[in-house]
PDB file of N, CA and C in Angstrom:
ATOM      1  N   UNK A   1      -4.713   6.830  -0.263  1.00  0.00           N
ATOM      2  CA  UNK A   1      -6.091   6.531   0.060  1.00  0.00           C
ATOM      3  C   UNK A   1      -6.139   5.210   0.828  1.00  0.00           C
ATOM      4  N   UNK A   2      -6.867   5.389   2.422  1.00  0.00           N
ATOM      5  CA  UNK A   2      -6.860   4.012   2.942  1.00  0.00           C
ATOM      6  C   UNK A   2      -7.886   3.689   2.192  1.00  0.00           C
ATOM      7  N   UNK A   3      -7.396   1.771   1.512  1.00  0.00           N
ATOM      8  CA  UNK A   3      -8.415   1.006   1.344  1.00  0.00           C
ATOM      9  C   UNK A   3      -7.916  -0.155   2.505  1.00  0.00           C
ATOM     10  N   UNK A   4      -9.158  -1.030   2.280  1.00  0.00           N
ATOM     11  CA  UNK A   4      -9.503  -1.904   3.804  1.00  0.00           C
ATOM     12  C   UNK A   4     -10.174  -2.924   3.190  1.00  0.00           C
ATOM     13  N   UNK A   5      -9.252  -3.970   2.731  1.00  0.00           N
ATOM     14  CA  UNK A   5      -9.101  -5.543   2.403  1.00  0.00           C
ATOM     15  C   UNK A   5      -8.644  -6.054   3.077  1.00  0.00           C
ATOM     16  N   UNK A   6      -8.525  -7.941   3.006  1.00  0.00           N
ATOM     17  CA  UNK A   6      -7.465  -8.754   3.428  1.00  0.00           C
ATOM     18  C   UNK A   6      -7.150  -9.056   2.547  1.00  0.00           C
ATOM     19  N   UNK A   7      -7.077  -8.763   1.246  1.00  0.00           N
ATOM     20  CA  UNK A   7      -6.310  -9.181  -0.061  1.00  0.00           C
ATOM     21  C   UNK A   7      -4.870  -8.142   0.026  1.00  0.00           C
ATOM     22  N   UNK A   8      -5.039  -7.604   0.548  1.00  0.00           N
ATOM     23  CA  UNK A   8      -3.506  -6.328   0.451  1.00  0.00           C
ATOM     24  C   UNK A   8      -2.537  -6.706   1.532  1.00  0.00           C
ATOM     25  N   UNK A   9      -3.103  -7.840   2.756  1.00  0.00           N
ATOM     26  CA  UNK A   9      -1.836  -8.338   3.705  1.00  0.00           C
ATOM     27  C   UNK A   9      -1.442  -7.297   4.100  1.00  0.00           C
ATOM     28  N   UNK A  10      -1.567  -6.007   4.278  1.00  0.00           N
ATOM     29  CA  UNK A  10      -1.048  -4.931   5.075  1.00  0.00           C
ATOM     30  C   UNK A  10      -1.395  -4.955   6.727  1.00  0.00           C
ATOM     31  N   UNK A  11       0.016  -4.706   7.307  1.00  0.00           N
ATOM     32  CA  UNK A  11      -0.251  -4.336   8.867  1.00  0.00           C
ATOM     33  C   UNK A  11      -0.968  -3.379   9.287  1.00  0.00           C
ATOM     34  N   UNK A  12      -2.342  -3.271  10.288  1.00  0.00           N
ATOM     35  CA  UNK A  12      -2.911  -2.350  10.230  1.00  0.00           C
ATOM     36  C   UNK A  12      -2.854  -2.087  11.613  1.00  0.00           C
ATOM     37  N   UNK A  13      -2.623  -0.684  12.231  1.00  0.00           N
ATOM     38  CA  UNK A  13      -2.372  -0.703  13.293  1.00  0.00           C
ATOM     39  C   UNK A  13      -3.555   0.496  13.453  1.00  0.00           C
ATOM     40  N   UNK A  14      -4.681   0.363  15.034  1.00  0.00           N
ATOM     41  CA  UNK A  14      -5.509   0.858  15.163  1.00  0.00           C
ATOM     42  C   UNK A  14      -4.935   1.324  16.707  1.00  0.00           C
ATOM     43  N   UNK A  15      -4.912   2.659  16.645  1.00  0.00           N
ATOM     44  CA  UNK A  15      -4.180   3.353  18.307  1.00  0.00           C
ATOM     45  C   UNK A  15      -5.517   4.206  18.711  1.00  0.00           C
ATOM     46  N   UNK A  16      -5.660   4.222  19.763  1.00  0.00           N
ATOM     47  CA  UNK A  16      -6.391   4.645  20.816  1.00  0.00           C
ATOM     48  C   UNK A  16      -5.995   5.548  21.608  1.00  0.00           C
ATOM     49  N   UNK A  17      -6.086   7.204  21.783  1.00  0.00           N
ATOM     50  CA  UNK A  17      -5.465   7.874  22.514  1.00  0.00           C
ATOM     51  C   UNK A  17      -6.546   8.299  23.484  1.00  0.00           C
ATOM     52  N   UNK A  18      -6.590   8.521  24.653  1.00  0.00           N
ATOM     53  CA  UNK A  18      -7.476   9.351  26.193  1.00  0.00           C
ATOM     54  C   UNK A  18      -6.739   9.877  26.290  1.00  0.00           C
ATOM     55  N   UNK A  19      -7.675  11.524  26.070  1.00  0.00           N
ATOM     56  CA  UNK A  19      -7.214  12.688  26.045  1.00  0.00           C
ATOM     57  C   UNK A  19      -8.171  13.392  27.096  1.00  0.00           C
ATOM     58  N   UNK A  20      -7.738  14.587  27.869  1.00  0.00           N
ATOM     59  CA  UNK A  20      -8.963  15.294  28.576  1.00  0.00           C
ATOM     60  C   UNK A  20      -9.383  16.204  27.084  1.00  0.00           C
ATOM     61  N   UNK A  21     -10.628  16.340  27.326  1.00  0.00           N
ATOM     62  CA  UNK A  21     -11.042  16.973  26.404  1.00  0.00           C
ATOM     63  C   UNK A  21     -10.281  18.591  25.714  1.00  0.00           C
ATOM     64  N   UNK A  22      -9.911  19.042  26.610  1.00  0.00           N
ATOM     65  CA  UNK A  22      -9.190  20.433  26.605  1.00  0.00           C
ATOM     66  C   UNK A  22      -8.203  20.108  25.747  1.00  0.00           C
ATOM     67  N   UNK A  23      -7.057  18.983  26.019  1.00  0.00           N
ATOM     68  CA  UNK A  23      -6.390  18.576  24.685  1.00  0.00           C
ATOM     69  C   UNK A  23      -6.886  17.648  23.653  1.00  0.00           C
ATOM     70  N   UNK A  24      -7.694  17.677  23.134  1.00  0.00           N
ATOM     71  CA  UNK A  24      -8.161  17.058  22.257  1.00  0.00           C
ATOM     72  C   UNK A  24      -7.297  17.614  20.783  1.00  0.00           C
ATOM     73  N   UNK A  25      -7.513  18.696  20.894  1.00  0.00           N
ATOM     74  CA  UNK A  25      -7.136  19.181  19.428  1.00  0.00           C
ATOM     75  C   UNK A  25      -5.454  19.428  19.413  1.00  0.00           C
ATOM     76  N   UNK A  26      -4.826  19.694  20.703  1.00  0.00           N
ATOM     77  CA  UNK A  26      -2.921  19.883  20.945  1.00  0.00           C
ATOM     78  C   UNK A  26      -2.912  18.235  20.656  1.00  0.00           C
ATOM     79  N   UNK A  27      -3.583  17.253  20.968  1.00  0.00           N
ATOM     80  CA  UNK A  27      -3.038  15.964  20.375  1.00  0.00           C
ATOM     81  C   UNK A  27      -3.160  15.630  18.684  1.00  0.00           C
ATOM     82  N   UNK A  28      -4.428  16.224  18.476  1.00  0.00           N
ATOM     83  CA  UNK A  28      -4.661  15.773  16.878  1.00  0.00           C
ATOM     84  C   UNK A  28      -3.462  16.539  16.228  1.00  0.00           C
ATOM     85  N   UNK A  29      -3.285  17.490  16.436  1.00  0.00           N
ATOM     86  CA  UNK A  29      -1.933  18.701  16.105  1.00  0.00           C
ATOM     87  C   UNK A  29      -0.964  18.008  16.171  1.00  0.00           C
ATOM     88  N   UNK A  30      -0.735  17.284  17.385  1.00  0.00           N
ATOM     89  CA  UNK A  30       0.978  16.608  17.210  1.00  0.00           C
ATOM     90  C   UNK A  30       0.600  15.005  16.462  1.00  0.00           C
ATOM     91  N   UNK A  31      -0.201  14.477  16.229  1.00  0.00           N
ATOM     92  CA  UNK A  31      -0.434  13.522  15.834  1.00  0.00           C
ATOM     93  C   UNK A  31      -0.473  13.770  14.161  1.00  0.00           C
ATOM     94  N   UNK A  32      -0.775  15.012  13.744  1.00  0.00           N
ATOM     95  CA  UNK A  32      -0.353  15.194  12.389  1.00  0.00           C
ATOM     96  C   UNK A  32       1.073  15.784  12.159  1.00  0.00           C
ATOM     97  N   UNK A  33       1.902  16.103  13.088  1.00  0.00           N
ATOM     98  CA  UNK A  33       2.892  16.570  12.633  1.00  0.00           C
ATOM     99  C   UNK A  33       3.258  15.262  12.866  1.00  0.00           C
ATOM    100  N   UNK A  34       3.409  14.667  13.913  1.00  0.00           N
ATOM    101  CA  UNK A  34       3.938  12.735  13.691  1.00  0.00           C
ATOM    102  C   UNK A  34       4.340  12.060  11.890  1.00  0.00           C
ATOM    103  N   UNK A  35       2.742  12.455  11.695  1.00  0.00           N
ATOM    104  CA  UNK A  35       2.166  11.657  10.580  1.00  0.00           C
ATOM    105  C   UNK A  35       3.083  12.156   9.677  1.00  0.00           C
ATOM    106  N   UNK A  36       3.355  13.417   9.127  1.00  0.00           N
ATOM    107  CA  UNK A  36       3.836  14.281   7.994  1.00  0.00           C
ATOM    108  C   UNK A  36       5.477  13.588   7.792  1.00  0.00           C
ATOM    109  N   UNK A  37       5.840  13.352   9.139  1.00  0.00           N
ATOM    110  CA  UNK A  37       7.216  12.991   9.047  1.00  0.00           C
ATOM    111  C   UNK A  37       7.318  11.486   8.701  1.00  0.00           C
ATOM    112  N   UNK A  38       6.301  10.729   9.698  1.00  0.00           N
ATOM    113  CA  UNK A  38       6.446   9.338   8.996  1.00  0.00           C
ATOM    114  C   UNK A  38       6.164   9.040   7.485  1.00  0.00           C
ATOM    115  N   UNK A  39       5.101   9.609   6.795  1.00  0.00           N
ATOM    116  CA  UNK A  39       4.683   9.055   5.974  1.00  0.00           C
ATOM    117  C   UNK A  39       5.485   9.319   4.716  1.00  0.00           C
ATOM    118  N   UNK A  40       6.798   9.722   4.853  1.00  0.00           N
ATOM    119  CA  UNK A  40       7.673   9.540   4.001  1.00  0.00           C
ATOM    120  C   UNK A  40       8.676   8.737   4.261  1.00  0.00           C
ATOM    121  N   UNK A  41       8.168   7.551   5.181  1.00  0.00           N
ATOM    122  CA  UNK A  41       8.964   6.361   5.401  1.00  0.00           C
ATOM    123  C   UNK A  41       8.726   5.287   4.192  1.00  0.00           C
ATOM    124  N   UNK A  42       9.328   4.351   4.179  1.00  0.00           N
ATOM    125  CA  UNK A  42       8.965   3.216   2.881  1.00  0.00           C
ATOM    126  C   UNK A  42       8.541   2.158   3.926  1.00  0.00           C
ATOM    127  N   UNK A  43       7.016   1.830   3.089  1.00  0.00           N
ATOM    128  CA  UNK A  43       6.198   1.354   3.667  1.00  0.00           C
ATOM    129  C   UNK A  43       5.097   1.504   4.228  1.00  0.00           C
ATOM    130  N   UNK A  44       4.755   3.307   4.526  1.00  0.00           N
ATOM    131  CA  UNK A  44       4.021   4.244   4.982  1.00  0.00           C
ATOM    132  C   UNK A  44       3.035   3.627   3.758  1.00  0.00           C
ATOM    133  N   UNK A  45       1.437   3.166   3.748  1.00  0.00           N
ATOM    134  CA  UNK A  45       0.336   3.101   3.074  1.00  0.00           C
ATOM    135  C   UNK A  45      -0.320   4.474   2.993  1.00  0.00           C
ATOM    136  N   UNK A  46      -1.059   4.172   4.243  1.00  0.00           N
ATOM    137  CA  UNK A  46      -1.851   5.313   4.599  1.00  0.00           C
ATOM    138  C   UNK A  46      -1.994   5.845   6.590  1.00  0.00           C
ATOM    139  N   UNK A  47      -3.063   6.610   6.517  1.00  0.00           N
ATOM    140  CA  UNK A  47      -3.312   7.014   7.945  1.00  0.00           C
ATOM    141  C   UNK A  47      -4.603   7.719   7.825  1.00  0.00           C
ATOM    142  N   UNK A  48      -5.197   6.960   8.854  1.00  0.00           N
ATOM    143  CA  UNK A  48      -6.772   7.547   9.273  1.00  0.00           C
ATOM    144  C   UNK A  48      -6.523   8.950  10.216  1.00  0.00           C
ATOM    145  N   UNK A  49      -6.830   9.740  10.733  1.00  0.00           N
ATOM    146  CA  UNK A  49      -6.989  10.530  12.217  1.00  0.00           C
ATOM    147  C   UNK A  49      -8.563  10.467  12.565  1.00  0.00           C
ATOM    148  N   UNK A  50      -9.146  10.087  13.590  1.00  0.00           N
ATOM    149  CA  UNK A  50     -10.254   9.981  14.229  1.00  0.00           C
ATOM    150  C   UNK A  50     -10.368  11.246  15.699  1.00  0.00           C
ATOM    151  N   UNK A  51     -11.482  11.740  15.896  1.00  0.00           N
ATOM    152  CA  UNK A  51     -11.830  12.355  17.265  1.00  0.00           C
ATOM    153  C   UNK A  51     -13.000  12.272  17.606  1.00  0.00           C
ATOM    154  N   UNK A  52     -13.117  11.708  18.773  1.00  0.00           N
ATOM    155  CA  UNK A  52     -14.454  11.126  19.383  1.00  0.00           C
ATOM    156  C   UNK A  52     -15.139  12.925  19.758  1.00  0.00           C
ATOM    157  N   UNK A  53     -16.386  12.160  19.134  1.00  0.00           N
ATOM    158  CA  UNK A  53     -17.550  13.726  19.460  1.00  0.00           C
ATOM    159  C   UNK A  53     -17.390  14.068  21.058  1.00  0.00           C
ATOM    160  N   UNK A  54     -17.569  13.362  22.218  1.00  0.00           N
ATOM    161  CA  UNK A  54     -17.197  13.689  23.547  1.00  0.00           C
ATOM    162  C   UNK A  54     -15.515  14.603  24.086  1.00  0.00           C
ATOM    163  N   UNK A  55     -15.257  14.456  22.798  1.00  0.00           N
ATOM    164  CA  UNK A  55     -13.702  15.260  23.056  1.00  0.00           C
ATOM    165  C   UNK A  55     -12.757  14.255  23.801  1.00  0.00           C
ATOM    166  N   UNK A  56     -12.680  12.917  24.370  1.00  0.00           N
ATOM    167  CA  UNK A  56     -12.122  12.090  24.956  1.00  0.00           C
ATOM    168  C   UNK A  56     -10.919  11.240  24.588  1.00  0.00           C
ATOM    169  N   UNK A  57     -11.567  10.757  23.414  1.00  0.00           N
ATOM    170  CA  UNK A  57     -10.902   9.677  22.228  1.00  0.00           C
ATOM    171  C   UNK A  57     -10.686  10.785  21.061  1.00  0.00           C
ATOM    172  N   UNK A  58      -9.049  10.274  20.646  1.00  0.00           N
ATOM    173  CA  UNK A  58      -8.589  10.054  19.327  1.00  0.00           C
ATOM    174  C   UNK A  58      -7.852   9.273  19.230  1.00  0.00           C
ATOM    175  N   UNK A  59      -8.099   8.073  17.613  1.00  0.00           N
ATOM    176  CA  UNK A  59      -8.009   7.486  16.844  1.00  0.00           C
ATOM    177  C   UNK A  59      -7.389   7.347  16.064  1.00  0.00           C
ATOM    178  N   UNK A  60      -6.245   6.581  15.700  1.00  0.00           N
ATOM    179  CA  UNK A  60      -5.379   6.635  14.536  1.00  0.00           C
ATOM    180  C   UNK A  60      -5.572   5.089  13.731  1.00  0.00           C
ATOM    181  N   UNK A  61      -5.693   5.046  12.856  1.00  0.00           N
ATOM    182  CA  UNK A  61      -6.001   4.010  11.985  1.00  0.00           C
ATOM    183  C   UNK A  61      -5.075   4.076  10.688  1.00  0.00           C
ATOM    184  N   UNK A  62      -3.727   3.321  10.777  1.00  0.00           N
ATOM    185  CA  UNK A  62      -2.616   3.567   9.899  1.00  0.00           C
ATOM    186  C   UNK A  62      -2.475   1.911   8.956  1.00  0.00           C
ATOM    187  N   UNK A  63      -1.871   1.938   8.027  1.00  0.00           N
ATOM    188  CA  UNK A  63      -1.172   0.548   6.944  1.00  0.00           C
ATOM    189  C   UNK A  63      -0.369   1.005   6.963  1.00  0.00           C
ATOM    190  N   UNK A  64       0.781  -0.237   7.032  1.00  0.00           N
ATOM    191  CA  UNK A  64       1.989  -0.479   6.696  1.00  0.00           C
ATOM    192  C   UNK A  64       2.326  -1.540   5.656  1.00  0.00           C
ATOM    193  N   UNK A  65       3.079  -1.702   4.824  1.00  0.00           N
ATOM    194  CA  UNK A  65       3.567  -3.016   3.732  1.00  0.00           C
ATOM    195  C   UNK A  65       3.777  -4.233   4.927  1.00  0.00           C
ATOM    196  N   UNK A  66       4.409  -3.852   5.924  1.00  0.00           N
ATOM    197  CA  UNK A  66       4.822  -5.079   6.622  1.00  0.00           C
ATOM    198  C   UNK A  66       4.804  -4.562   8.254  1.00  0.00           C
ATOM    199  N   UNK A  67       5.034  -5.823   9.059  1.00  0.00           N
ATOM    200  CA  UNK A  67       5.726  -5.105  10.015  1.00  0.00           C
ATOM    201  C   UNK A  67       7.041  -4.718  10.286  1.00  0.00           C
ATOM    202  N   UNK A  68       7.808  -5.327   9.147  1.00  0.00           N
ATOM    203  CA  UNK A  68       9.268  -5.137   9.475  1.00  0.00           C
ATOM    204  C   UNK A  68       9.257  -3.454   9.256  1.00  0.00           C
ATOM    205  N   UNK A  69       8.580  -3.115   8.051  1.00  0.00           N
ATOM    206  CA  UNK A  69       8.842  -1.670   7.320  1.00  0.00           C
ATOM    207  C   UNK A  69       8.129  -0.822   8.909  1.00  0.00           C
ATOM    208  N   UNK A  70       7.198  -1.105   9.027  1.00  0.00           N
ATOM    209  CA  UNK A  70       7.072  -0.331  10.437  1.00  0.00           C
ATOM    210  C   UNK A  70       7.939  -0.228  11.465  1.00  0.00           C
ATOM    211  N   UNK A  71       8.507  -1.533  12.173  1.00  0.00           N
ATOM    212  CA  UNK A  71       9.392  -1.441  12.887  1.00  0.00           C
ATOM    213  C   UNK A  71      10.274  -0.753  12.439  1.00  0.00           C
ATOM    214  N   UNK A  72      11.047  -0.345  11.033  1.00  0.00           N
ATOM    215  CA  UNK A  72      12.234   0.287  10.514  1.00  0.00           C
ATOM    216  C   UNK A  72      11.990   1.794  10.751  1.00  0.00           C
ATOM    217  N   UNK A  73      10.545   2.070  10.915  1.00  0.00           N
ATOM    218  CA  UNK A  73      10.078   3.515  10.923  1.00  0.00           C
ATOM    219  C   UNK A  73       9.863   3.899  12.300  1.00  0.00           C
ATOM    220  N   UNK A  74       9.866   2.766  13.426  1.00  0.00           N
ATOM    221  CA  UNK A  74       9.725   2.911  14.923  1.00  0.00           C
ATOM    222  C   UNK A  74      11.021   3.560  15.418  1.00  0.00           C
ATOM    223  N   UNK A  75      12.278   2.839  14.449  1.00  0.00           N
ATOM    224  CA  UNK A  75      13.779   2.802  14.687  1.00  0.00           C
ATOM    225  C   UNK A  75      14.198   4.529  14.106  1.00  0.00           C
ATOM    226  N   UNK A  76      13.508   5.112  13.323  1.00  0.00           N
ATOM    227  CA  UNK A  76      14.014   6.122  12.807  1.00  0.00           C
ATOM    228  C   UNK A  76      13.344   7.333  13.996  1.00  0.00           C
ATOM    229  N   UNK A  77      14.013   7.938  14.223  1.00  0.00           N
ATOM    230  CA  UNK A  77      13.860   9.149  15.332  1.00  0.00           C
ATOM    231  C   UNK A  77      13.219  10.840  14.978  1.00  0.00           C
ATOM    232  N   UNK A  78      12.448  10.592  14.294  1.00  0.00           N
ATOM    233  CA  UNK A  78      12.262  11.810  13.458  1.00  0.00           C
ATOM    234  C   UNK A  78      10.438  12.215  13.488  1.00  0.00           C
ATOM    235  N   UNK A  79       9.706  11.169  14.032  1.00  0.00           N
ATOM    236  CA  UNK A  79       8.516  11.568  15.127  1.00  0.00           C
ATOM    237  C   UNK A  79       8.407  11.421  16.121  1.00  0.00           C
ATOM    238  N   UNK A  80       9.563  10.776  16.955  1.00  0.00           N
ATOM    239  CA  UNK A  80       9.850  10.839  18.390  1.00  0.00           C
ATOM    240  C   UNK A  80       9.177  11.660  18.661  1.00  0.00           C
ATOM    241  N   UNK A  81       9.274  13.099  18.323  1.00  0.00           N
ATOM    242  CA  UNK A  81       9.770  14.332  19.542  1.00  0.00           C
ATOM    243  C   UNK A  81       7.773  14.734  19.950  1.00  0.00           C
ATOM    244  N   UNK A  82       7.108  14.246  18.626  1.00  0.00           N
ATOM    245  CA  UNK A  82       5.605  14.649  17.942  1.00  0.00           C
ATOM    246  C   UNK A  82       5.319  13.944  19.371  1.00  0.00           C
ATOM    247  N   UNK A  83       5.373  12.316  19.428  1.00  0.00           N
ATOM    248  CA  UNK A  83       4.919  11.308  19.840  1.00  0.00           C
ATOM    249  C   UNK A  83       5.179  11.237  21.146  1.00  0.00           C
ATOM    250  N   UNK A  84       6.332  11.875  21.253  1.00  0.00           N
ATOM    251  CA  UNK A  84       7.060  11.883  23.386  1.00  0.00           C
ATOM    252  C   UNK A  84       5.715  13.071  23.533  1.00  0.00           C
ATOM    253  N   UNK A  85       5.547  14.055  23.009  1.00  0.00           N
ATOM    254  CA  UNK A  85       4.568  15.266  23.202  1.00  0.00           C
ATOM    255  C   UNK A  85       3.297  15.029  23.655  1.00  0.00           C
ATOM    256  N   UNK A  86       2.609  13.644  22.634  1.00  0.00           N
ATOM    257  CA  UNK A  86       1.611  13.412  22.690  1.00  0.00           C
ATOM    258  C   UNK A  86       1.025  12.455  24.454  1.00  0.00           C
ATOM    259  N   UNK A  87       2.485  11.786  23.972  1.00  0.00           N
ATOM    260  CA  UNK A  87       1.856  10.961  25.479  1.00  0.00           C
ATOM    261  C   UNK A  87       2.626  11.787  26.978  1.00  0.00           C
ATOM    262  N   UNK A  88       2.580  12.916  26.572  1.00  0.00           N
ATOM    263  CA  UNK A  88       2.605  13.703  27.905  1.00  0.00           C
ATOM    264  C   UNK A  88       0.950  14.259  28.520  1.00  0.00           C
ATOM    265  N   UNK A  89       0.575  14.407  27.123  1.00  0.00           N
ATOM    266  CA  UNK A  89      -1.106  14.606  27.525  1.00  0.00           C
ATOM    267  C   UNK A  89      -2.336  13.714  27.474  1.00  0.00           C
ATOM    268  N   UNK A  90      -1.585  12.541  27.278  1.00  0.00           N
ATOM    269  CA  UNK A  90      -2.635  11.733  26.562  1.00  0.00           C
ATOM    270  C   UNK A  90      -2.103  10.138  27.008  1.00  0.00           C
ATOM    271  N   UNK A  91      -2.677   8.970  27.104  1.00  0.00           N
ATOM    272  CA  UNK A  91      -2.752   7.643  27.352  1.00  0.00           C
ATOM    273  C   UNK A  91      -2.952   6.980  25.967  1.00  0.00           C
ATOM    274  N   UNK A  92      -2.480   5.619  25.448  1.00  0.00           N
ATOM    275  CA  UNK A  92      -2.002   5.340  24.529  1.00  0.00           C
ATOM    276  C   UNK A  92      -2.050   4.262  24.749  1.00  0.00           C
ATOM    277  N   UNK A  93      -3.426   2.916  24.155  1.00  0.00           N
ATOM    278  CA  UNK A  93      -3.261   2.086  23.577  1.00  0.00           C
ATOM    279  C   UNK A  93      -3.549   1.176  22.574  1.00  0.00           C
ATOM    280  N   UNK A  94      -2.232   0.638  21.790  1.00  0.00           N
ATOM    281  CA  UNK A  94      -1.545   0.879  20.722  1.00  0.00           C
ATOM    282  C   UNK A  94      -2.510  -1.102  20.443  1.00  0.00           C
ATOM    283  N   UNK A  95      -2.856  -1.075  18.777  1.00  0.00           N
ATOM    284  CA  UNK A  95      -3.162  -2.444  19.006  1.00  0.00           C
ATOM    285  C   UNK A  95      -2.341  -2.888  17.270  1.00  0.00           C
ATOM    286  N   UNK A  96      -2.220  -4.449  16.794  1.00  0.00           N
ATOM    287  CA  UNK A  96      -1.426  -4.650  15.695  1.00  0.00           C
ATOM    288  C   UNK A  96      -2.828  -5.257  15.427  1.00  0.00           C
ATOM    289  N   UNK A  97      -3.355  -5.242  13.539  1.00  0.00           N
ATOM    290  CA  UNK A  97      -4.222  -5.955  13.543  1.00  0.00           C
ATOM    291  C   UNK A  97      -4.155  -6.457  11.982  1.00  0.00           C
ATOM    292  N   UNK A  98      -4.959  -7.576  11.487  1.00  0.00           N
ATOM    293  CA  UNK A  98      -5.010  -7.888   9.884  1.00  0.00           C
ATOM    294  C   UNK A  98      -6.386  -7.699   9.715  1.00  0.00           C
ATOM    295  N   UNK A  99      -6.446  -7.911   8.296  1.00  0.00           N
ATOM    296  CA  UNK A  99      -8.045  -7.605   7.945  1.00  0.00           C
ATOM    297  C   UNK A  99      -8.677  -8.718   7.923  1.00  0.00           C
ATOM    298  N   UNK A 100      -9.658  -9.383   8.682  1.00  0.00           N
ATOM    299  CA  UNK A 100     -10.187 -10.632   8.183  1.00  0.00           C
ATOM    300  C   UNK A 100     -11.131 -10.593   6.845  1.00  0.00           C
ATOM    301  N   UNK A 101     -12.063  -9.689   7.564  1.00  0.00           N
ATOM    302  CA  UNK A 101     -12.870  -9.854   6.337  1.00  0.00           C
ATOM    303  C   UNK A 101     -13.706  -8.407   6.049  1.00  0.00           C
ATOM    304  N   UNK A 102     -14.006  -7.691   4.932  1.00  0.00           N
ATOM    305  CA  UNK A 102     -14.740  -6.482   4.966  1.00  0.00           C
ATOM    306  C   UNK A 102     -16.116  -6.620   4.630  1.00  0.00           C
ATOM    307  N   UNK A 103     -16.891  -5.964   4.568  1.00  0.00           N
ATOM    308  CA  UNK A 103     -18.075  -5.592   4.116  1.00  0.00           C
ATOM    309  C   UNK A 103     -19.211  -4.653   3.853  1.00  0.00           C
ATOM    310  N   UNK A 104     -19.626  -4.507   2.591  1.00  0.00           N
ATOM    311  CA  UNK A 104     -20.157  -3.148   2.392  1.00  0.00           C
ATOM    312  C   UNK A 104     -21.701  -4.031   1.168  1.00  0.00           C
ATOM    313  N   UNK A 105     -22.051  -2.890   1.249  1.00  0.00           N
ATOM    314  CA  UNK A 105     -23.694  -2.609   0.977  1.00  0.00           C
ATOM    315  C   UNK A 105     -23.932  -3.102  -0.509  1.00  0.00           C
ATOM    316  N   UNK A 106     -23.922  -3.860  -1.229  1.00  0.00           N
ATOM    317  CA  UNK A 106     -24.038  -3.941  -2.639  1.00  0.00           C
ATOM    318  C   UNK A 106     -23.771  -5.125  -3.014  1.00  0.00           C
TER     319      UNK A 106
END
């Protein structure tokens, strides 16, 4: 379950994909087979998937423990093949971020 503190120090990485609309859904497809393989990396938190109502944008909103544990999961070759797929149809950019601060209703 993503939760969304700055008490947890987790790397949060928010990706941005432009897609033509026609692939909208062949990206969300390889973007979950991506996911299935990473997230039995150590360090894997969680993972959002997002798709913009215009069919344009999708969204990935992932935690990691660190960045090292991410980088160790960049190094492992086993969503390559998801991820080479994706950016054949799609533009990709990738941002690193922390939580400053959250806020909710109560």
């Amino acid at each position: 379950m993503t939760t969304i503190t700055k008490e947890n120090n987790y790397l949060t990485l928010i990706n941005v994909f432009t897609v033509d609309p026609a692939n909208q859904q062949k990206l969300i497809d390889l973007l979950i087979q991506a996911t299935e393989t990473v997230k039995k990396q150590p360090g894997f938190i969680s993972s959002s998937l997002h798709r913009s109502l215009d069919g344009k944008k999708v969204t990935m909103y992932a935690q990691w423990e660190s960045i090292g544990r991410y980088n160790e999961m960049r190094s492992n070759p086993t969503a390559s093949p998801f991820l080479q797929q994706a950016l054949e149809i799609a533009s990709f950019d990738p941002g690193m971020y922390e939580v400053v601060e959250t806020f909710t209703n109560g």
